[in-house]
Protein backbone atom coordinates (compact mmCIF):
# COMPACT_ATOMS: atom_id res chain seq x y z
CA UNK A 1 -73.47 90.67 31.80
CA UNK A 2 -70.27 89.45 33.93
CA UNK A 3 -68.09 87.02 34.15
CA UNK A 4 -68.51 85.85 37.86
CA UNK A 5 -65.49 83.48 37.78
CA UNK A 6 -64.49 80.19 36.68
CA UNK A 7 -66.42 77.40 37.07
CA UNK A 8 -64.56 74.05 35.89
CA UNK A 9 -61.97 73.03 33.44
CA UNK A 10 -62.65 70.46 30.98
CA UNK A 11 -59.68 68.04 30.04
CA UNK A 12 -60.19 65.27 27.46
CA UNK A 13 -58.26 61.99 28.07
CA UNK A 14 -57.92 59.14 25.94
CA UNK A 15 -58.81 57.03 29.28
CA UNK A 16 -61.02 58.13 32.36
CA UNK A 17 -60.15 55.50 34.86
CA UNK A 18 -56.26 55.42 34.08
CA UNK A 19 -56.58 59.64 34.73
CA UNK A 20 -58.80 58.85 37.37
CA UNK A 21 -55.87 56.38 38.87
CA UNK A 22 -53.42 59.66 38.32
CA UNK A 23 -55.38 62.64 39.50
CA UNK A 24 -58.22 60.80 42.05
CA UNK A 25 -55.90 57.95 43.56
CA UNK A 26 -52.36 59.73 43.39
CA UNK A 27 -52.68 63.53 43.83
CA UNK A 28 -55.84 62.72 46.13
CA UNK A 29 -58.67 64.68 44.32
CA UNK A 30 -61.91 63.87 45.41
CA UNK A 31 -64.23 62.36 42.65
CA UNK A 32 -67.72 64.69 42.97
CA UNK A 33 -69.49 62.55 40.15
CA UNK A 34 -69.15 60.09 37.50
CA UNK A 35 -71.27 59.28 34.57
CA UNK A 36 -70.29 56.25 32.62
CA UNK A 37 -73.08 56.75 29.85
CA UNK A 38 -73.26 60.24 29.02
CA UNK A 39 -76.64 61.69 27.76
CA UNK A 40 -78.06 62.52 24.41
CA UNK A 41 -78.76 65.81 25.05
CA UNK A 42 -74.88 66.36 26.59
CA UNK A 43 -73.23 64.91 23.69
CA UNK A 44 -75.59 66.96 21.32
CA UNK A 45 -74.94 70.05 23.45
CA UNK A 46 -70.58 69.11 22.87
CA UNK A 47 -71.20 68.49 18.98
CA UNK A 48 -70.61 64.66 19.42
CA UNK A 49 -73.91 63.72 18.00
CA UNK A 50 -73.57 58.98 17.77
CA UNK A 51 -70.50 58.96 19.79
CA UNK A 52 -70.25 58.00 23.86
CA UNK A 53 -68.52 59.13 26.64
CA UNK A 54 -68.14 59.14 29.91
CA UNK A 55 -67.21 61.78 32.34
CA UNK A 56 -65.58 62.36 35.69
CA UNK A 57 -66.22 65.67 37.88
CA UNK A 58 -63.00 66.07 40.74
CA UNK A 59 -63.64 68.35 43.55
CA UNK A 60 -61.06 71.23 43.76
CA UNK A 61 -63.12 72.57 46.55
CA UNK A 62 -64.77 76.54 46.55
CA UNK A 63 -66.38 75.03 43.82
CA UNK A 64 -64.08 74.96 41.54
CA UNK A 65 -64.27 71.63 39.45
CA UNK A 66 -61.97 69.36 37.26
CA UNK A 67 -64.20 67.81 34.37
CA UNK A 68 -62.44 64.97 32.81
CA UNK A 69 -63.78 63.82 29.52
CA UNK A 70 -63.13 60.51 27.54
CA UNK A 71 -64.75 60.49 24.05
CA UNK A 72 -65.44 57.00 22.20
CA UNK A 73 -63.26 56.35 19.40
CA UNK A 74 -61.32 59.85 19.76
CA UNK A 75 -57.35 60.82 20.69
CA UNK A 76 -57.39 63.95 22.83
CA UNK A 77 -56.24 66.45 21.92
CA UNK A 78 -52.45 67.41 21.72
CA UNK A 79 -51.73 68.67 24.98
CA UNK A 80 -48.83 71.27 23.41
CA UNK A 81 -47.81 73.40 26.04
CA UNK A 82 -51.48 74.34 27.89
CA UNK A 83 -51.26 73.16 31.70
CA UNK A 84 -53.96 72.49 34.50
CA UNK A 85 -52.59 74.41 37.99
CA UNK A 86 -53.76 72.78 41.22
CA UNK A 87 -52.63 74.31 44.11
CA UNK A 88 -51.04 72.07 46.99
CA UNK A 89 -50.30 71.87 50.91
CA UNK A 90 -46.85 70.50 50.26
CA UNK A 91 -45.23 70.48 46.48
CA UNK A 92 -42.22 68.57 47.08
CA UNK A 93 -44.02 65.67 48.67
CA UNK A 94 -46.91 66.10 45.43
CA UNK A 95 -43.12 66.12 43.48
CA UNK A 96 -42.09 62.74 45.46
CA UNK A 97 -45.24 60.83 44.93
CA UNK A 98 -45.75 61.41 41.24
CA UNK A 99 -42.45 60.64 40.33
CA UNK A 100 -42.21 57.49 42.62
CA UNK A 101 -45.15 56.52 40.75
CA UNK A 102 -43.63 57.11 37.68
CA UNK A 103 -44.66 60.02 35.67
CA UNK A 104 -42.33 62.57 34.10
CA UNK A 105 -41.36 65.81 35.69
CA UNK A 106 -40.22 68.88 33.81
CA UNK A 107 -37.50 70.01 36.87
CA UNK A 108 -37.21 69.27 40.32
CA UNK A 109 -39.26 71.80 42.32
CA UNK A 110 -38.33 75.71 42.12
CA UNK A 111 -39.51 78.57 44.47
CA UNK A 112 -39.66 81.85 42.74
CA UNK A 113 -37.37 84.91 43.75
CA UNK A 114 -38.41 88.02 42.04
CA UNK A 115 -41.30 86.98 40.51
CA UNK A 116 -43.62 89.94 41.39
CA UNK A 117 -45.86 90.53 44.36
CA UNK A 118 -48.51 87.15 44.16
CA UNK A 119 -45.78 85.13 42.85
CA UNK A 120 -42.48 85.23 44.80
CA UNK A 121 -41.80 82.90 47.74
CA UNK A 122 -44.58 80.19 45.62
CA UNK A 123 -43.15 76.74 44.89
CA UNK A 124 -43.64 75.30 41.69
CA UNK A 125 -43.49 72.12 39.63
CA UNK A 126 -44.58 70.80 36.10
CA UNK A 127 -45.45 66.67 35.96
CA UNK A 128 -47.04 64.96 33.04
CA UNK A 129 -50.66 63.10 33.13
CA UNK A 130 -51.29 60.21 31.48
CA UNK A 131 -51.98 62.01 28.50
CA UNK A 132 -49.05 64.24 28.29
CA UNK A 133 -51.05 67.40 29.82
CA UNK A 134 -48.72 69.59 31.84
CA UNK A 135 -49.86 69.71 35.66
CA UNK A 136 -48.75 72.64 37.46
CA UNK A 137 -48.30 71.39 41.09
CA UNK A 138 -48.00 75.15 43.34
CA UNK A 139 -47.70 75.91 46.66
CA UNK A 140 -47.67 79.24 47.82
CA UNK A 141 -45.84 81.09 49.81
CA UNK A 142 -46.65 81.64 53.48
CA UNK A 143 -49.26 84.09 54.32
CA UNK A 144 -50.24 84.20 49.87
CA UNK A 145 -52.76 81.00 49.44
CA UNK A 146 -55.95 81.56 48.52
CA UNK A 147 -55.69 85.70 48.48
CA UNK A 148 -58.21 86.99 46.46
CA UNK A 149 -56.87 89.09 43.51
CA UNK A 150 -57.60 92.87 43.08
CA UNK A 151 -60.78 94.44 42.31
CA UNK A 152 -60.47 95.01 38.50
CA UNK A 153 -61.83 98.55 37.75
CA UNK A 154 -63.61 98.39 33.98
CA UNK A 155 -63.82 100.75 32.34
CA UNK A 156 -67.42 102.55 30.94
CA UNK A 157 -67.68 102.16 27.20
CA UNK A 158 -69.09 105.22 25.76
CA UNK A 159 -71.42 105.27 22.98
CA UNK A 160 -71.00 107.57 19.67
């Protein structure tokens, strides 16, 4: 067995279509599916046995997915200090429209100097959701989007 990468990110929010109005409407994330009446079977398979929910997938593209999740009758989660990172074309205009529409920012944008070989020359920014989830905004620097990382050599466990 393998781990052959990830496949989606699951987010709960206390409600779909004002997230949906944040990450579908403002950032511009395409909406692959939504199910307003989630399934017996799904909500057995979550361990939320008599409860309903509905569910959006968003289409990071390479199939990457952003599943957001709103549970009947329950507060997310506290979003403490975890973060979603979506990468971007242009941060400081992701920056402008997200505060215009007015949702916190933790600093202005900051491009990294020294920040190792994947990282420095990136452009970065943390906004809040609706829910108080951190939202990494990136861009990368020139000639470093979508590189794929290094082979990662494992190594053989022996036995005895």
């Amino acid at each position: 067995m393998r781990v052959l990468g990830l496949h989606h990110t699951g987010l709960r929010v206390a409600d779909l279509d004002r997230s949906l109005r944040f990450y579908h409407d403002l950032l511009g994330i395409p909406v692959r599916e939504r199910v307003d009446g989630v399934g017996d079977e799904e909500l057995r398979l979550a361990g939320w046995q008599g409860k309903s929910a509905r569910i959006a997938d968003l289409d990071l593209g390479e199939g990457r997915v952003l599943e957001l999740i709103e549970l009947e009758s329950a507060t997310p989660p506290p979003a403490s200090e975890m973060h979603v990172a979506l990468e971007v074309d242009d941060v400081r205009e992701a920056y402008r429209l997200v505060t215009e529409a007015g949702y916190a920012a933790r600093s202005e944008p900051i491009t990294l100097h020294d920040a190792g070989p994947h990282w420095t020359g990136a452009t970065l920014v943390y906004v809040t959701d609706p829910d108080g989830t951190a939202v990494e905004l990136m861009q990368p620097a020139v000639g470093l989007a979508r590189v794929q990382p290094p082979e990662v050599v494992r190594a053989r466990r022996r036995d005895g």
